[in-house]
N, C-alpha and C. Protein backbone atom coordinates (compact mmCIF):
# COMPACT_ATOMS: atom_id res chain seq x y z
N UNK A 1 0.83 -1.16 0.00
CA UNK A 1 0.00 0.00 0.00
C UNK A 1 0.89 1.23 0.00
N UNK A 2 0.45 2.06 -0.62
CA UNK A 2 1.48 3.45 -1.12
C UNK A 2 0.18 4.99 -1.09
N UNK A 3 1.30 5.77 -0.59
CA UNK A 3 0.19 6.42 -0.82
C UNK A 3 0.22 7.39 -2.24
N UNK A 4 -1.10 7.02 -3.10
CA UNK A 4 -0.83 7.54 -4.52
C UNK A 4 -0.62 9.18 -4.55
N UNK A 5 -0.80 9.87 -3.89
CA UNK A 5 -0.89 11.04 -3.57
C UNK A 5 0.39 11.99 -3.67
N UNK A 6 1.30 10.92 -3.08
CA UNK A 6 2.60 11.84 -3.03
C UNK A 6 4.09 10.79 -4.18
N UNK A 7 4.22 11.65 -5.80
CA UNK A 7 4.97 11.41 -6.60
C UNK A 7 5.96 12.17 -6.81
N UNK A 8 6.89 11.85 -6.95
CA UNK A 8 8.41 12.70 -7.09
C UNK A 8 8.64 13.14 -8.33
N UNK A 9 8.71 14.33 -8.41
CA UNK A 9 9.01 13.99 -10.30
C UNK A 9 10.49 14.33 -10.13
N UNK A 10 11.51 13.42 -11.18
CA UNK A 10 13.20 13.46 -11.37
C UNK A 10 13.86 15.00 -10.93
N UNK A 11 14.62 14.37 -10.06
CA UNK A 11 15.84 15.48 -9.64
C UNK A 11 16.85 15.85 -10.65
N UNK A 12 16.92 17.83 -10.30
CA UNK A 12 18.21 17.72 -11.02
C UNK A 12 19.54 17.11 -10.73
N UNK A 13 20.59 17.23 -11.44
CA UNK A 13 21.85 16.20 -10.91
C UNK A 13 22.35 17.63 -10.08
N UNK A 14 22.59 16.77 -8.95
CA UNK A 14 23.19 17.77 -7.51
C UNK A 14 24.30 18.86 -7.85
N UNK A 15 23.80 19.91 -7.34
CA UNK A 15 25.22 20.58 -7.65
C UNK A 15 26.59 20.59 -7.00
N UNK A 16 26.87 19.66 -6.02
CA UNK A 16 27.91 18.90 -5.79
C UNK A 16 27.89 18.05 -5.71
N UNK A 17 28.56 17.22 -6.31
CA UNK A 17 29.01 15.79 -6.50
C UNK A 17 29.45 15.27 -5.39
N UNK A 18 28.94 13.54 -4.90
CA UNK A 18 29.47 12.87 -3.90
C UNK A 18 30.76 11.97 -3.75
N UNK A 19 31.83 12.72 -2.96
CA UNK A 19 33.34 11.43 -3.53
C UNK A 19 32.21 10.15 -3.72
N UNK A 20 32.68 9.17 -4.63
CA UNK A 20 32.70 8.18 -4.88
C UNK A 20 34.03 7.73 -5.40
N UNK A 21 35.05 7.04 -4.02
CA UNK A 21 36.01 6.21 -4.40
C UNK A 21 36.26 5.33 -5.22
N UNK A 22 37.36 5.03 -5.99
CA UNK A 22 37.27 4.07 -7.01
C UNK A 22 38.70 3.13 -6.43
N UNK A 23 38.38 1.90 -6.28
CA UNK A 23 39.41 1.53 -5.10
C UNK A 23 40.45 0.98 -6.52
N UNK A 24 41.59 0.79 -6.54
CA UNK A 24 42.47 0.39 -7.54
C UNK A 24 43.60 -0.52 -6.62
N UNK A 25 44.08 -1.50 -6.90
CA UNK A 25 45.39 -3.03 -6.69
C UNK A 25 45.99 -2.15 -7.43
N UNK A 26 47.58 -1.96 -6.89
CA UNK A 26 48.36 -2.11 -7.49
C UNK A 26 49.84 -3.18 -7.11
N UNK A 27 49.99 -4.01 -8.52
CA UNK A 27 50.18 -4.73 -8.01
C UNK A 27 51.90 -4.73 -8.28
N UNK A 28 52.77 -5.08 -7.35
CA UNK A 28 54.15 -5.53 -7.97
C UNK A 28 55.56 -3.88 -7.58
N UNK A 29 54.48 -3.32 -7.36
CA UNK A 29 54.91 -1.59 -6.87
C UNK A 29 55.30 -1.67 -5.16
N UNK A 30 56.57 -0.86 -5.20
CA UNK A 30 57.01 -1.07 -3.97
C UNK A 30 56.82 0.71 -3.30
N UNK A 31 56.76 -0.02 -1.96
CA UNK A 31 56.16 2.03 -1.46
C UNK A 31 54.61 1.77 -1.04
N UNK A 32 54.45 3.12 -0.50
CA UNK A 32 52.96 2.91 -0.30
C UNK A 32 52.10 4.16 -1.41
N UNK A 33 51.17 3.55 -1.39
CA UNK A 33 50.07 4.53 -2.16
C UNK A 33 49.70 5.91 -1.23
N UNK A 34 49.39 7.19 -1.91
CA UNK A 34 48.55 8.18 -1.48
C UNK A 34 47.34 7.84 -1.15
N UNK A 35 47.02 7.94 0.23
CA UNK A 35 45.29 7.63 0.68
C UNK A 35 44.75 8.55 -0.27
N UNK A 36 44.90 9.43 -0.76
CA UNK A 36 44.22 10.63 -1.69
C UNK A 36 43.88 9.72 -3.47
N UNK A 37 44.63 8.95 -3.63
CA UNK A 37 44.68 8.08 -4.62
C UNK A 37 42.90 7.62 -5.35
N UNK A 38 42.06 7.76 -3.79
CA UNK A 38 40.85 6.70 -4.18
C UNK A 38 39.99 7.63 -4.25
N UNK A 39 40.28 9.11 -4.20
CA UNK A 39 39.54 10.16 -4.22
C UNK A 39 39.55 10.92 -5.60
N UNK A 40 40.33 10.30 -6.74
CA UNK A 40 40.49 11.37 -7.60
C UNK A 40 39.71 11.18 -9.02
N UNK A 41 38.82 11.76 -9.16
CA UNK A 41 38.30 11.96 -10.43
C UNK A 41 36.33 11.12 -10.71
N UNK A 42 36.46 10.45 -9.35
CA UNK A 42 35.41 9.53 -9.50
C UNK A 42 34.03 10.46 -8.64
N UNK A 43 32.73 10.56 -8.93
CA UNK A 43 32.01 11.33 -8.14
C UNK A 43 30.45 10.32 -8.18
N UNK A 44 30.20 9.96 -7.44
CA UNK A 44 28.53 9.58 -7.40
C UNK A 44 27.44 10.48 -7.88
N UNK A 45 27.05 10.45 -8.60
CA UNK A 45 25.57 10.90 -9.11
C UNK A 45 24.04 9.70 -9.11
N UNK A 46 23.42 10.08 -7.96
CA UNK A 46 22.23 9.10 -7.61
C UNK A 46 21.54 9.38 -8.88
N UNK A 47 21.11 10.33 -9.83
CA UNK A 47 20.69 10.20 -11.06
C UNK A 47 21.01 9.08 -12.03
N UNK A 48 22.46 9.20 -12.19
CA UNK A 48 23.02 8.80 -12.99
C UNK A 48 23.17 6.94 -12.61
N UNK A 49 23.01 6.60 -11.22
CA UNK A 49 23.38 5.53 -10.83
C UNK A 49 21.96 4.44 -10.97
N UNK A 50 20.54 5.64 -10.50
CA UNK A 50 19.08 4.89 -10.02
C UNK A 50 18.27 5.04 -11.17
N UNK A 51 18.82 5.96 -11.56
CA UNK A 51 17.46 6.33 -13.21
C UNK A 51 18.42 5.79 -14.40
N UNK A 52 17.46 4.70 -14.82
CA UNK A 52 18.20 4.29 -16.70
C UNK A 52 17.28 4.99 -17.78
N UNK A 53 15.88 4.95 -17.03
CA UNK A 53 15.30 6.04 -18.23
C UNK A 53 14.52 7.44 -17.88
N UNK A 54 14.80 8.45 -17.86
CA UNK A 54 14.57 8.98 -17.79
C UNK A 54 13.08 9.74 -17.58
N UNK A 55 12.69 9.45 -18.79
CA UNK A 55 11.29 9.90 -19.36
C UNK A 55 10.34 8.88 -18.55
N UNK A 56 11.17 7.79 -18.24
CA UNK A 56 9.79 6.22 -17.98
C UNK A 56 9.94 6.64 -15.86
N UNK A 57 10.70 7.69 -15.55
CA UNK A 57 10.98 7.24 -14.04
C UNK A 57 10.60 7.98 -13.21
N UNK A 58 9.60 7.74 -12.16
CA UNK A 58 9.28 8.52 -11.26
C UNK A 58 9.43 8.03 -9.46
N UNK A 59 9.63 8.96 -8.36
CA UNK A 59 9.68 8.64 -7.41
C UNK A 59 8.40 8.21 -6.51
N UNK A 60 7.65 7.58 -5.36
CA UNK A 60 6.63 7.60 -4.76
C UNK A 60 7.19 7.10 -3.43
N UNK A 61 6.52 7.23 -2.32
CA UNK A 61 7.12 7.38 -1.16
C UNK A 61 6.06 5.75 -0.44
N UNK A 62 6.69 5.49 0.38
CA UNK A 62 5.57 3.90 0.53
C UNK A 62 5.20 4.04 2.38
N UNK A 63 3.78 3.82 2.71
CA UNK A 63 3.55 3.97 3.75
C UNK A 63 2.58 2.80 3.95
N UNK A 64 3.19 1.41 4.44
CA UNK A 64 2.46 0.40 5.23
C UNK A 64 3.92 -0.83 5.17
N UNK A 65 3.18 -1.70 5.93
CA UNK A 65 4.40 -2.49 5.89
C UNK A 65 4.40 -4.09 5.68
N UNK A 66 3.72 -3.75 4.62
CA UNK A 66 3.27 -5.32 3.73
C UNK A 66 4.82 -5.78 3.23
N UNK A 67 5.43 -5.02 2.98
CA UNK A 67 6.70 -4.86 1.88
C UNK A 67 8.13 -5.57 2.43
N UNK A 68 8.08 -5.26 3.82
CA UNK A 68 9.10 -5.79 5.03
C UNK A 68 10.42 -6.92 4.27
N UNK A 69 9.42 -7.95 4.36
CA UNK A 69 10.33 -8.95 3.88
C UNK A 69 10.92 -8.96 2.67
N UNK A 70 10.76 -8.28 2.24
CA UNK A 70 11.21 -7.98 0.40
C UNK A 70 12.79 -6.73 0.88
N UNK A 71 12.58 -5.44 1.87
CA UNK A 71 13.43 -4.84 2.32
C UNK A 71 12.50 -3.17 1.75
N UNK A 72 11.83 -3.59 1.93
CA UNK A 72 10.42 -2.20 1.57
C UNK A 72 9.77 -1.88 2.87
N UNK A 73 10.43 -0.98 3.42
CA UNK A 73 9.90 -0.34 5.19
C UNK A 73 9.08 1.09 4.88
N UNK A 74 8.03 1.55 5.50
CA UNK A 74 7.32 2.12 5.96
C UNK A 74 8.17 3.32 5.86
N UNK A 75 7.74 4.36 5.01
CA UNK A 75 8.37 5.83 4.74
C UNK A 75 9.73 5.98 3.60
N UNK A 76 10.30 4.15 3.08
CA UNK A 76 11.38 4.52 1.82
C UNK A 76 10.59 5.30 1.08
N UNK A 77 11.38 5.18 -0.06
CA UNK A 77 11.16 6.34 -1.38
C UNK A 77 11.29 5.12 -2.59
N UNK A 78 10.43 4.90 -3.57
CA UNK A 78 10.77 3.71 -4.41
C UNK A 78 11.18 4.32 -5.76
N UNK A 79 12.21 3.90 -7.01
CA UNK A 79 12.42 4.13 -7.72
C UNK A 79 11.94 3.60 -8.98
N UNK A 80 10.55 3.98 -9.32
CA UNK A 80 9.74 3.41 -10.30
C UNK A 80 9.84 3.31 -11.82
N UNK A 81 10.21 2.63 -12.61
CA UNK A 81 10.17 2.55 -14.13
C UNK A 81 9.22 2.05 -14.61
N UNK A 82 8.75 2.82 -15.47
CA UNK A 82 7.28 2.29 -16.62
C UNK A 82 7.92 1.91 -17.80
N UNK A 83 8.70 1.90 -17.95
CA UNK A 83 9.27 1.16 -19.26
C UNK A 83 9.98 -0.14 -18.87
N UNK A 84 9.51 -1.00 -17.57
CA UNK A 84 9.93 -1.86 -18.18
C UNK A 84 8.89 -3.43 -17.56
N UNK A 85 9.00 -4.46 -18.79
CA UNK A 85 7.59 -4.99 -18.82
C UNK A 85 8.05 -5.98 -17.84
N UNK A 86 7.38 -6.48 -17.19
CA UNK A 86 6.69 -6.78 -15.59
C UNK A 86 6.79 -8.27 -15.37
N UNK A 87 7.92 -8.96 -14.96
CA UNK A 87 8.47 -10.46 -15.43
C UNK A 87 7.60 -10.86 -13.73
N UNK A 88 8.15 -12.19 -13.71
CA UNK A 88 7.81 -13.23 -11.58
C UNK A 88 9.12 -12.85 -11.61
N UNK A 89 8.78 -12.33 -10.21
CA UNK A 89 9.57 -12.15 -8.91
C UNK A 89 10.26 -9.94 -8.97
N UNK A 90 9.90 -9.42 -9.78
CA UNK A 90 9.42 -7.95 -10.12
C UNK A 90 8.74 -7.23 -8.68
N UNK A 91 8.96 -6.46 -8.33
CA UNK A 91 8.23 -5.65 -7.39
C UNK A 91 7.45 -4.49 -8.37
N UNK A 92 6.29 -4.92 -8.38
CA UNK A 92 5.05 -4.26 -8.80
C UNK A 92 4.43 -2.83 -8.13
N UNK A 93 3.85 -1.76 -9.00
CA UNK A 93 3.27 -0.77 -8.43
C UNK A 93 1.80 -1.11 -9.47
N UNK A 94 0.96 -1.33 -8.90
CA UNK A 94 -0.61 -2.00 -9.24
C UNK A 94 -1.59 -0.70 -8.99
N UNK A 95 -2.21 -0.80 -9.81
CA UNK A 95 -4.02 -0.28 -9.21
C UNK A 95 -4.91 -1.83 -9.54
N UNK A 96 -5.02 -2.17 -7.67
CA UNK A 96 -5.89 -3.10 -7.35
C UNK A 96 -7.61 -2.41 -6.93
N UNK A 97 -8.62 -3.21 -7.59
CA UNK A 97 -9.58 -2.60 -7.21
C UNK A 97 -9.71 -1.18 -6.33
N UNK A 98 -9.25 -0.42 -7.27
CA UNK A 98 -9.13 1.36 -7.35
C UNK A 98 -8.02 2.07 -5.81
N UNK A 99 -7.20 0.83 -5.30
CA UNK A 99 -6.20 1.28 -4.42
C UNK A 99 -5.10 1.34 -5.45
N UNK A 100 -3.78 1.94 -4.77
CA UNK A 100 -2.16 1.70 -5.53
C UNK A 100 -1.51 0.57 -4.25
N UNK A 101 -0.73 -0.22 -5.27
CA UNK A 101 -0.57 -0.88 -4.16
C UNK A 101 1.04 -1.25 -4.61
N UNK A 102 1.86 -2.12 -3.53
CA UNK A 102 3.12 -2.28 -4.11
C UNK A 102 3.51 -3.92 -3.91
N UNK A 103 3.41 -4.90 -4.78
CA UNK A 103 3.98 -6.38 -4.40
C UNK A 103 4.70 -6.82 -5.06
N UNK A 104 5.26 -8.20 -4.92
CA UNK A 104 6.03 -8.89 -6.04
C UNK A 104 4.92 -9.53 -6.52
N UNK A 105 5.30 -9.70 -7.64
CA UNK A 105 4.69 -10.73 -8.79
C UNK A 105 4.93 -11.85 -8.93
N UNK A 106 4.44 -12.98 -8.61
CA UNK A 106 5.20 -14.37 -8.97
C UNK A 106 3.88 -14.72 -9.31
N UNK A 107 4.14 -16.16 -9.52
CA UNK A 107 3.04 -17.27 -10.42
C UNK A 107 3.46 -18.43 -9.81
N UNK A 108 2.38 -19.24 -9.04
CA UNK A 108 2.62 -19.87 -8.59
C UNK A 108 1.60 -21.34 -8.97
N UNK A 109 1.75 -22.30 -9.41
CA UNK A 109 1.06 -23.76 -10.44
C UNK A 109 0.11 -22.47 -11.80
N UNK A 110 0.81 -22.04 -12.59
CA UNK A 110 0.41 -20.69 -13.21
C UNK A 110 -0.37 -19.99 -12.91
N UNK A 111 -0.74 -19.87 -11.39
CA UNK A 111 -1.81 -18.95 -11.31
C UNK A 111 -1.12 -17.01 -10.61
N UNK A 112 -1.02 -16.33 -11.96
CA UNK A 112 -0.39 -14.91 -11.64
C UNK A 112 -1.08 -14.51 -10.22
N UNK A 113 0.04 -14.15 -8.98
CA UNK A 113 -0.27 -13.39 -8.01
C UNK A 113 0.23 -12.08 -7.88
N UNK A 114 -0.02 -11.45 -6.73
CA UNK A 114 0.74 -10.71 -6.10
C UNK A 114 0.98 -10.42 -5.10
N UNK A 115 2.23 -10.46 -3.89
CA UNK A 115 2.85 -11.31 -3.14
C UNK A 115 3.02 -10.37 -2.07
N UNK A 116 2.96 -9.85 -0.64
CA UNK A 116 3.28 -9.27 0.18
C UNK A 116 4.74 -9.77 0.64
N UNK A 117 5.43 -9.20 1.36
CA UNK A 117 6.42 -9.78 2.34
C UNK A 117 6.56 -9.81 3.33
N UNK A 118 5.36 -9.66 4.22
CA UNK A 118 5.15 -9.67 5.07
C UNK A 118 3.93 -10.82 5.25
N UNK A 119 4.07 -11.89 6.06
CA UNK A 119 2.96 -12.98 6.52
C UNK A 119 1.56 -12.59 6.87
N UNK A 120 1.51 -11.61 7.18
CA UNK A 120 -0.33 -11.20 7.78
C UNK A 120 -0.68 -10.54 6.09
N UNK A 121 -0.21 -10.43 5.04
CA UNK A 121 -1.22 -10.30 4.15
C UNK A 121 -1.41 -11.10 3.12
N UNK A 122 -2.39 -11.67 2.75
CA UNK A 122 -2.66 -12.98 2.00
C UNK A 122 -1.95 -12.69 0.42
N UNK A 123 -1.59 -13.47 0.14
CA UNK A 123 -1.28 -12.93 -1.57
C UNK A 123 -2.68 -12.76 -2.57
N UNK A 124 -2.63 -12.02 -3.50
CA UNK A 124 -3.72 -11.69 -4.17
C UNK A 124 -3.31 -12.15 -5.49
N UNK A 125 -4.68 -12.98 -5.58
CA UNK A 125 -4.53 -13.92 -7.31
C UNK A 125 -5.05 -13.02 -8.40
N UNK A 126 -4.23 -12.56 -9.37
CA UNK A 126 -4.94 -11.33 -10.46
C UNK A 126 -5.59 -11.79 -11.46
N UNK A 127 -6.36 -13.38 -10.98
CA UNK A 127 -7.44 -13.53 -11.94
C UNK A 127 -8.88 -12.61 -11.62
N UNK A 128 -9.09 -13.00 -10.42
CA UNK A 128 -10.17 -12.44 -9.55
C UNK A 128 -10.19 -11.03 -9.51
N UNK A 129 -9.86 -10.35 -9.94
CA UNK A 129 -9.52 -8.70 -9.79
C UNK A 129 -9.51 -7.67 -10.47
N UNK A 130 -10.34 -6.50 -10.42
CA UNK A 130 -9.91 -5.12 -11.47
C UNK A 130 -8.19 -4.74 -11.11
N UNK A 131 -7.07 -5.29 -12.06
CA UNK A 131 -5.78 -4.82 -11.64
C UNK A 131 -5.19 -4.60 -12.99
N UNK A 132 -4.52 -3.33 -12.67
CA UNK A 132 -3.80 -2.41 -13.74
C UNK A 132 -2.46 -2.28 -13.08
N UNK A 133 -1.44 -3.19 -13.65
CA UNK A 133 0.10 -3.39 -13.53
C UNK A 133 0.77 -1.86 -13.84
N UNK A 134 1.56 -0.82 -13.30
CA UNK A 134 1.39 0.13 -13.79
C UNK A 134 3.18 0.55 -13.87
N UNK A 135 4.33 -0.53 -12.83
CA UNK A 135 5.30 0.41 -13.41
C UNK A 135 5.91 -1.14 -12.41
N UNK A 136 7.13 -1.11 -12.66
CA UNK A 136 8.49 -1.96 -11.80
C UNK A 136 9.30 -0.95 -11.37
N UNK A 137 9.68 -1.74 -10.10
CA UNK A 137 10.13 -0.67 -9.00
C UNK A 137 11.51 -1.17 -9.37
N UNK A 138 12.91 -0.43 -9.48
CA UNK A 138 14.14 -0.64 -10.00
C UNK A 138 14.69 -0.62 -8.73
N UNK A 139 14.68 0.44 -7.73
CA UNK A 139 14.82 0.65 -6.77
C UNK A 139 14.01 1.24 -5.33
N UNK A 140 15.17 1.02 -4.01
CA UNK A 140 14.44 1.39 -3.05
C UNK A 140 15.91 2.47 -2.11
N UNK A 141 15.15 3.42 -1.88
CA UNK A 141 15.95 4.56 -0.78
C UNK A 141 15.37 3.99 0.47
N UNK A 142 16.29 3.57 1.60
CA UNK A 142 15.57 3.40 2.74
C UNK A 142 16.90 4.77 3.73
N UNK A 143 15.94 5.64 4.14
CA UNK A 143 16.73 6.85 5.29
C UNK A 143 16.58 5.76 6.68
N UNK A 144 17.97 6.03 7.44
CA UNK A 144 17.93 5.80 8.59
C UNK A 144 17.45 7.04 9.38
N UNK A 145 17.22 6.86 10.71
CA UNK A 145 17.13 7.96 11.02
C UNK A 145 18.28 8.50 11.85
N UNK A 146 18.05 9.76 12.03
CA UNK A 146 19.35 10.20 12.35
C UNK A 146 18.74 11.95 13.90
């Protein structure tokens, strides 16, 4: 369960860049390396790392905790793609009988479900159902708190 209400639309790329070390062996070299060595030239961009398409990707924020066992907690941020088509074992963003909802997809003696990860919610069989498959989740932001 998600709440449909609150969607992210794509960030610009940060205007400072995050070190992202690039660790390098060297091998057969005598001496020691500059600790400064793993700092040079490499920078993290969460754009560049979480979004492959651009146009297909939006953010939504997830509030219940069906998701648990999958590693989907109560307040991440999910990284949604509509471009890409919707295989078993996929973490799904659904409109189930007129909710948004978020599960995996599997098929189980072929009958297509969709799967909580958490034990108290039954899986839901998408024969029985008004359900509109609507995007695959690529990723998940989970904040600690601090």
């Amino acid at each position: 369960m998600c709440d449909p209400e609150i969607h992210y639309p794509l960030l610009a790329p940060p205007l400072r860049p995050v070190p992202f070390p690039l660790t390098t062996i060297h091998a057969g070299i005598s001496g020691f390396r500059s600790p400064a060595e793993d700092y040079v030239g490499r920078t993290l961009d969460l754009n560049e790392r979480l979004v492959k398409r651009t146009s297909a990707t939006f953010f939504m924020s997830v509030k219940s905790d069906s998701m648990d066992g999958f590693g989907i907690q109560d307040g991440d941020t999910l990284v949604v793609d509509r471009s890409i088509d919707p295989r078993p074992g996929h973490i799904l963003v659904a409109l189930v009988d007129g909710e948004v909802i978020v599960k995996r997809y599997e098929k189980r003696q072929s009958r297509p479900l969709l799967c909580s990860g958490n034990p108290r919610y039954a899986p839901i069989p998408l024969t029985d159902l008004d359900c509109q498959v609507w995007d695959v989740v690529r990723s998940v932001i989970h904040e600690y708190p601090v």
